[in-house]
N, C-alpha and C. Protein backbone atom coordinates (compact mmCIF):
# COMPACT_ATOMS: atom_id res chain seq x y z
N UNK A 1 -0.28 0.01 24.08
CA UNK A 1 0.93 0.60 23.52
C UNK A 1 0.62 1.18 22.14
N UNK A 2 0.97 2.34 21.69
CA UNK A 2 1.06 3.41 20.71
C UNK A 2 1.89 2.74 19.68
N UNK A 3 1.39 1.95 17.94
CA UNK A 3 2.14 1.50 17.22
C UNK A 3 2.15 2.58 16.53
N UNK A 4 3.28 3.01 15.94
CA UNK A 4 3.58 3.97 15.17
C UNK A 4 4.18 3.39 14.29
N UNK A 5 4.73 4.84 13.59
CA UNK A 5 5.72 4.46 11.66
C UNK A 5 6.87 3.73 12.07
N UNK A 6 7.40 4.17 12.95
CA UNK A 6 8.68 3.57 13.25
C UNK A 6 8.57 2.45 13.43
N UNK A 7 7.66 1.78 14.68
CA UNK A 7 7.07 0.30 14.54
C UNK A 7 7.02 -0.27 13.37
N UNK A 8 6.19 0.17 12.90
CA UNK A 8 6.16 0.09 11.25
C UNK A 8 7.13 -0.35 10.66
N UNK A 9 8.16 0.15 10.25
CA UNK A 9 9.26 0.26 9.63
C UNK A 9 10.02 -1.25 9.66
N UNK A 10 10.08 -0.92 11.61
CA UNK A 10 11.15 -2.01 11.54
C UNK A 10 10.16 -3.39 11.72
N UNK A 11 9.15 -2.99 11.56
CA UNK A 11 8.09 -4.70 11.38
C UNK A 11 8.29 -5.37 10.29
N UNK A 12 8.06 -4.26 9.03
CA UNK A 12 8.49 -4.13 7.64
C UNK A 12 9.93 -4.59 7.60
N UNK A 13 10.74 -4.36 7.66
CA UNK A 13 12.27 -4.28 8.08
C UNK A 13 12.28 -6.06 8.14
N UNK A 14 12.07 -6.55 9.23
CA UNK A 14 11.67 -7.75 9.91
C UNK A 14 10.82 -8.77 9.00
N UNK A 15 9.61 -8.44 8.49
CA UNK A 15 9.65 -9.57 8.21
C UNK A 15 10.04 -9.66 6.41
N UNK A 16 10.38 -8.34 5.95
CA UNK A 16 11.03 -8.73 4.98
C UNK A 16 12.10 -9.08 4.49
N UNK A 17 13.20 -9.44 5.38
CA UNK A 17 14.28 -9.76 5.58
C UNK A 17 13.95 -10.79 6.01
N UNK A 18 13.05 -11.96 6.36
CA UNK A 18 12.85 -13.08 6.92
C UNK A 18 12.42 -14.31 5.74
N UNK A 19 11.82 -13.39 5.15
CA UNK A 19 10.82 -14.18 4.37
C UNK A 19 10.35 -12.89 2.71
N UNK A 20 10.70 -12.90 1.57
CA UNK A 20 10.59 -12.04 0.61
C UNK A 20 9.73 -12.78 -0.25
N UNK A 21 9.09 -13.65 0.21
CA UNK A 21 8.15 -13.78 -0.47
C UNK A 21 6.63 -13.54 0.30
N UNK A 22 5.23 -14.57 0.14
CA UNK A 22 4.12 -13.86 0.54
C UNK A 22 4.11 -14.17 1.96
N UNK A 23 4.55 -14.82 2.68
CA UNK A 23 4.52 -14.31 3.79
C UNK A 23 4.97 -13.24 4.44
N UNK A 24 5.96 -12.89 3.94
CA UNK A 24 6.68 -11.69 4.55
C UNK A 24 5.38 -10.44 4.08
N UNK A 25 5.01 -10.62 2.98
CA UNK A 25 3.73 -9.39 2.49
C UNK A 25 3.19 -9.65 3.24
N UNK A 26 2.66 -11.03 4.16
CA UNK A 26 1.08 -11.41 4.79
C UNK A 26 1.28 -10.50 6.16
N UNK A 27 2.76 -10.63 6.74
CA UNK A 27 3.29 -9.80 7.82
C UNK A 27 3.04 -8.23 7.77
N UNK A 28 3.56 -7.84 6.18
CA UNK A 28 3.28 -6.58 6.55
C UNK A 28 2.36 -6.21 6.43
N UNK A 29 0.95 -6.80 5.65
CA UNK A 29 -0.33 -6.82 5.62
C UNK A 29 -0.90 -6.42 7.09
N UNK A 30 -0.60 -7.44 7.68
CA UNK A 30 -0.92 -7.28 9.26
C UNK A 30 -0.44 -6.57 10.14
N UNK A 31 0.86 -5.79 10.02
CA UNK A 31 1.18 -4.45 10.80
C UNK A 31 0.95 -3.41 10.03
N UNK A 32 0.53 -3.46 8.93
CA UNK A 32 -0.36 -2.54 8.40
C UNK A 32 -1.62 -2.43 9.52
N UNK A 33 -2.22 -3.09 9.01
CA UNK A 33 -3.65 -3.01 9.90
C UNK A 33 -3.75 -2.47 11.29
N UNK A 34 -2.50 -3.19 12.14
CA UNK A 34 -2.24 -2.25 13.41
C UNK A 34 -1.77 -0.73 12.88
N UNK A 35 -1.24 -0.17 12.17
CA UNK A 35 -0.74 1.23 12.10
C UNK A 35 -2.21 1.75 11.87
N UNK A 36 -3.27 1.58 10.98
CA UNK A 36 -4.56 2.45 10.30
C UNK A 36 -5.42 2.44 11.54
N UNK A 37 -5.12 1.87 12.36
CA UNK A 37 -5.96 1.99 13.93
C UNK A 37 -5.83 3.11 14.54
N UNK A 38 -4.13 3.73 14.22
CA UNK A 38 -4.02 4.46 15.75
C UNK A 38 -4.25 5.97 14.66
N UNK A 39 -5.01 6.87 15.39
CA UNK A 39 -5.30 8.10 15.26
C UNK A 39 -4.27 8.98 15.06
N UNK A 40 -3.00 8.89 16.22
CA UNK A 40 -1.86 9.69 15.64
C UNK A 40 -1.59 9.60 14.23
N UNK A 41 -1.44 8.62 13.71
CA UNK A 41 -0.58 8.27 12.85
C UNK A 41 -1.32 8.55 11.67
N UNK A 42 -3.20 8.00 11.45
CA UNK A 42 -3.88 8.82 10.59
C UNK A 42 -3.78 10.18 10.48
N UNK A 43 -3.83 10.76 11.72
CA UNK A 43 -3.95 12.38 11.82
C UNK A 43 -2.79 12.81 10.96
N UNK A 44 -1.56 12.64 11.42
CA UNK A 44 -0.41 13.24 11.25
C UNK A 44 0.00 13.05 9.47
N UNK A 45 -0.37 11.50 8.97
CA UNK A 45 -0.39 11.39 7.78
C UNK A 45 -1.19 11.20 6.53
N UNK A 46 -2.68 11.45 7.10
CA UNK A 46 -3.83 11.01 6.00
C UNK A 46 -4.71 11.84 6.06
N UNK A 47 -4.86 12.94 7.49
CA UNK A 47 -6.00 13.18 7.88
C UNK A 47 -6.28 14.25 6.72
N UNK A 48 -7.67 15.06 7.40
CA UNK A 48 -8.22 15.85 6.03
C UNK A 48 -7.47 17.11 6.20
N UNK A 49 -6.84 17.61 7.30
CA UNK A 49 -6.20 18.74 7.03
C UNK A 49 -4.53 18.88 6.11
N UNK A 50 -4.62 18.09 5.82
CA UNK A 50 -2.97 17.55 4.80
C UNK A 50 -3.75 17.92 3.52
N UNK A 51 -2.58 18.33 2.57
CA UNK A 51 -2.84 18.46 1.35
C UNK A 51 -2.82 17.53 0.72
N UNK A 52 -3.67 17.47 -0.96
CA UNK A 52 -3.90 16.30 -1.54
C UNK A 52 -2.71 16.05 -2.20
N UNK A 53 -2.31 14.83 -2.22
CA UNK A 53 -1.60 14.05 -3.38
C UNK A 53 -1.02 13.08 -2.69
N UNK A 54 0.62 12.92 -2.97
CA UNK A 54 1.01 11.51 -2.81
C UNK A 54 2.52 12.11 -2.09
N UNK A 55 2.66 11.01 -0.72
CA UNK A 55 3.49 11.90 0.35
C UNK A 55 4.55 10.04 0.11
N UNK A 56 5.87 10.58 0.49
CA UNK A 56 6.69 9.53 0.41
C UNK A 56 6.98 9.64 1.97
N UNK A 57 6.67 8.64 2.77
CA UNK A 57 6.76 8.18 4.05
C UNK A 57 8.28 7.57 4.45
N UNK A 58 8.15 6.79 3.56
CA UNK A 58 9.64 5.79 4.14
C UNK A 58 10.24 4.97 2.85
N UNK A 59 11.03 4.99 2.51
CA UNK A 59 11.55 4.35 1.42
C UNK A 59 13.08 3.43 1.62
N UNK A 60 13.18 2.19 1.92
CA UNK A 60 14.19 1.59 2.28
C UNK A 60 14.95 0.84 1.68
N UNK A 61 16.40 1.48 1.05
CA UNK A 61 16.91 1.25 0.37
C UNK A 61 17.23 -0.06 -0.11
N UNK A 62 17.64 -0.93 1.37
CA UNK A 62 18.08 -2.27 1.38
C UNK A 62 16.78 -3.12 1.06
N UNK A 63 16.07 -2.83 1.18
CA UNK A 63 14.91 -3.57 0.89
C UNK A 63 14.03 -3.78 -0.44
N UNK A 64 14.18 -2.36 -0.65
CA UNK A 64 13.85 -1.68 -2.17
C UNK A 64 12.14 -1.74 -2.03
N UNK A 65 11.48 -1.36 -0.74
CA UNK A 65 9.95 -1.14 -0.54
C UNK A 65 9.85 0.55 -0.17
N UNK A 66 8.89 0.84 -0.16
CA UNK A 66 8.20 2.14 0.13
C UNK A 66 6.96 1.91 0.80
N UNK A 67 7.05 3.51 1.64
CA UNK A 67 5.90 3.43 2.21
C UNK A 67 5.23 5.22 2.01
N UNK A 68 3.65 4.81 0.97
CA UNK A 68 3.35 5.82 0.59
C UNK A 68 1.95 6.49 1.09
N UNK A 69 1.95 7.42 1.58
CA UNK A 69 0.21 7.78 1.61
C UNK A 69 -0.37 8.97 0.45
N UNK A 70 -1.41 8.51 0.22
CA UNK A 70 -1.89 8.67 -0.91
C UNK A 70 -3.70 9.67 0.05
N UNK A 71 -3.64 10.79 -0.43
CA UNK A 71 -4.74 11.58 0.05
C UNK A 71 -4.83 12.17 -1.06
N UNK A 72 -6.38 11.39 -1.16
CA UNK A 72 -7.23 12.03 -2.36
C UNK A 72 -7.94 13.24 -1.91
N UNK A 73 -8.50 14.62 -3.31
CA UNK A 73 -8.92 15.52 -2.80
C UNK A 73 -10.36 15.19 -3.14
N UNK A 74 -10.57 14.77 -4.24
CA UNK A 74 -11.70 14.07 -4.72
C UNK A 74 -11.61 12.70 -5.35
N UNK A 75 -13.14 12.40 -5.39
CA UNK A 75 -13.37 10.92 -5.92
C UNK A 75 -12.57 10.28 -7.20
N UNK A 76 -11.69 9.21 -6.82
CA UNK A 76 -11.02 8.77 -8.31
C UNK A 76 -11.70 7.82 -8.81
N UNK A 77 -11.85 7.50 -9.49
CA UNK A 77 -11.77 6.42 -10.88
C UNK A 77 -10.52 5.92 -11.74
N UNK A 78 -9.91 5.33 -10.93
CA UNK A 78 -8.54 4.82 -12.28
C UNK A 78 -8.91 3.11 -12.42
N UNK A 79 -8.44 3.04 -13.68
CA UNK A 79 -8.86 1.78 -14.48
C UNK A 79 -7.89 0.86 -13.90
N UNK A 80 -7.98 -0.07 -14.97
CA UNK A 80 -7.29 -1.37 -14.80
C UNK A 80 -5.96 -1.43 -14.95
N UNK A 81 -5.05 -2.27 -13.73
CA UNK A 81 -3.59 -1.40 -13.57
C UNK A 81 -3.05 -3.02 -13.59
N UNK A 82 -1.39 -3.05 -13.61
CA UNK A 82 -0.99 -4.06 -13.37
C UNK A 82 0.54 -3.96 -12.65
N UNK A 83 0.75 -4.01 -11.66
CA UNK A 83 2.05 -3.75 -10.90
C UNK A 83 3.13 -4.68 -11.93
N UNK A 84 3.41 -5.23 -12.75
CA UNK A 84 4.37 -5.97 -12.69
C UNK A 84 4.58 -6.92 -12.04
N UNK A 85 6.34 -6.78 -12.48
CA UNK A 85 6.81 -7.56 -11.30
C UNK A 85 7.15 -7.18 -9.74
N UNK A 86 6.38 -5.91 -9.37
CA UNK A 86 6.67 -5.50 -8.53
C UNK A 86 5.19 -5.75 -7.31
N UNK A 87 5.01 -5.26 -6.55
CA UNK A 87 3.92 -5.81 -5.77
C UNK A 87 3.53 -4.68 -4.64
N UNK A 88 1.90 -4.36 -4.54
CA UNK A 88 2.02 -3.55 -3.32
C UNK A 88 0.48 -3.93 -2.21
N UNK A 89 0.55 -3.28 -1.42
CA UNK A 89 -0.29 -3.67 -0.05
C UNK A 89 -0.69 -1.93 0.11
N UNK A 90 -2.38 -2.28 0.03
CA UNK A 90 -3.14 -1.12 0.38
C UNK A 90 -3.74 -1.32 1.60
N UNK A 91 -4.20 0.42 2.12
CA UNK A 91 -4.67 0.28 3.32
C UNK A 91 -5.71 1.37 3.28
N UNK A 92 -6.37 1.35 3.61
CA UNK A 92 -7.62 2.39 4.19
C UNK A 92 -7.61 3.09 5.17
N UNK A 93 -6.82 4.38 5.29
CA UNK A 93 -6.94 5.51 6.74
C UNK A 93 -8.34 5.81 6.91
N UNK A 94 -8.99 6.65 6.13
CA UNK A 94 -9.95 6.97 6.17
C UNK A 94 -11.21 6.61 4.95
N UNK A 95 -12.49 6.98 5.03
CA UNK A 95 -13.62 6.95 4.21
C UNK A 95 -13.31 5.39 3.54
N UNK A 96 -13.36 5.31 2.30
CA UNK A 96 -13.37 4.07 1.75
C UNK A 96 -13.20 4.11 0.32
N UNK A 97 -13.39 3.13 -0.53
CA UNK A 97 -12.46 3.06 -1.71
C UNK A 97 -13.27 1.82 -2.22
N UNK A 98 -14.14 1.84 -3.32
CA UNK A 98 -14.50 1.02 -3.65
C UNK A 98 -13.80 0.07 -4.96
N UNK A 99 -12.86 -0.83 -5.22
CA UNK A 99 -12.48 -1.60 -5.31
C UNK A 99 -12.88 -2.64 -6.77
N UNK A 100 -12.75 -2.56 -8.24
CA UNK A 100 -13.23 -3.67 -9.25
C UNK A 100 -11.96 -4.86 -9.11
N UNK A 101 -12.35 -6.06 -9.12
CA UNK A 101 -11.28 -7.12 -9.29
C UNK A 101 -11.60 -7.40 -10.92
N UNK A 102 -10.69 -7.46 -11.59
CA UNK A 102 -10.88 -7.35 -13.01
C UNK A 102 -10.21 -8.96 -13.29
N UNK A 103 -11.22 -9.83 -14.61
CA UNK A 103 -10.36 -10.98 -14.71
C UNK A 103 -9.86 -10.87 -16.51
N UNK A 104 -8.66 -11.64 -16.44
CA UNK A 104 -7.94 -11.42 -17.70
C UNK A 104 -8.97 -12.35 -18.79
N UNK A 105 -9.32 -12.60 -19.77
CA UNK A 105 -10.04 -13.59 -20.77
C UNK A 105 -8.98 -13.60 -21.70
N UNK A 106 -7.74 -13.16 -22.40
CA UNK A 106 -7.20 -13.73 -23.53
C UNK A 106 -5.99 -14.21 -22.58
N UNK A 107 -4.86 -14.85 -23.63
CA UNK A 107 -3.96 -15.93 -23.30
C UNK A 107 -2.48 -15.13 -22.57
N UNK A 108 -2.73 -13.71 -23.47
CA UNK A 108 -1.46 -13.16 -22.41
C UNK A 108 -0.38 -13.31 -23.41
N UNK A 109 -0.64 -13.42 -24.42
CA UNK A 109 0.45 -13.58 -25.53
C UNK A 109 0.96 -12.38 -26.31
N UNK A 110 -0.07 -11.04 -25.98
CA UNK A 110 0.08 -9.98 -26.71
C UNK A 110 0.99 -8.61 -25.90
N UNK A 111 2.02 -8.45 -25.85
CA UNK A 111 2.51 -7.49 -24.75
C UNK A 111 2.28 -6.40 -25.29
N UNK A 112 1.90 -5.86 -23.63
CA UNK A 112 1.34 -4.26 -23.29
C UNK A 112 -0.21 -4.64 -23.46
N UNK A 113 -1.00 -5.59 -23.87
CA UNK A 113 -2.51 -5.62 -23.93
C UNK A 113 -3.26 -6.68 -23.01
N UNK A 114 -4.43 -6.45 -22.43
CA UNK A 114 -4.71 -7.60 -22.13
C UNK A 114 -6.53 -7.32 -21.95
N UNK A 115 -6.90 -8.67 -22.56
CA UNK A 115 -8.34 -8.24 -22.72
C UNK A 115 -8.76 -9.02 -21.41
N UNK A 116 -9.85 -7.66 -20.93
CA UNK A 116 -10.87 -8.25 -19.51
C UNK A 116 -11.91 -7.83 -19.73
């Protein structure tokens, strides 16, 4: 069977309405992974004939999540980021993305700075 966005959605839908904390992420973690499988769904939203930048997929109000694909035209480099209090789940359509896990060394006492 063909998982698509819509699948998607209401998987998303599902288990974040079940559970808003990390399980409900661990869920959509994992129907993530089923969506970057199926070829339609790369093709139609990641592949190389799409233009570069940043496409808004699905955005659900009641929920207050998004779903974004992000097609680079060339190689990035962006530094050290920090979501907040907000939280997100990456996925890999295509090629690959090499990845620094950065660790904090001061106490966190200084806002807007943090030495790593």
């Amino acid at each position: 069977m063909v998982y698509t966005l819509k699948n998607f959605i209401a998987d998303c839908r599902a288990a974040l309405s079940d559970n808003s904390d990390s399980r409900g992420r661990e869920q959509v973690r994992t129907s993530l992974c089923k969506l970057l499988i199926e070829d339609t769904f790369v093709n139609d939203n990641c592949g190389p004939n799409l233009e570069a930048g940043t496409s808004l997929l699905y955005q659900d109000e009641d929920l207050g999540f998004q779903i974004v694909a992000h097609i680079m035209e060339d190689a990035y480099e962006g530094g050290p980021h920090d979501h907040g209090a907000s939280w997100a789940i990456y996925g890999q359509a295509v090629r690959y993305t090499d990845m620094t896990e950065w660790t904090r060394i001061d106490d966190g006492s200084k806002n807007g700075f943090a030495k790593i």
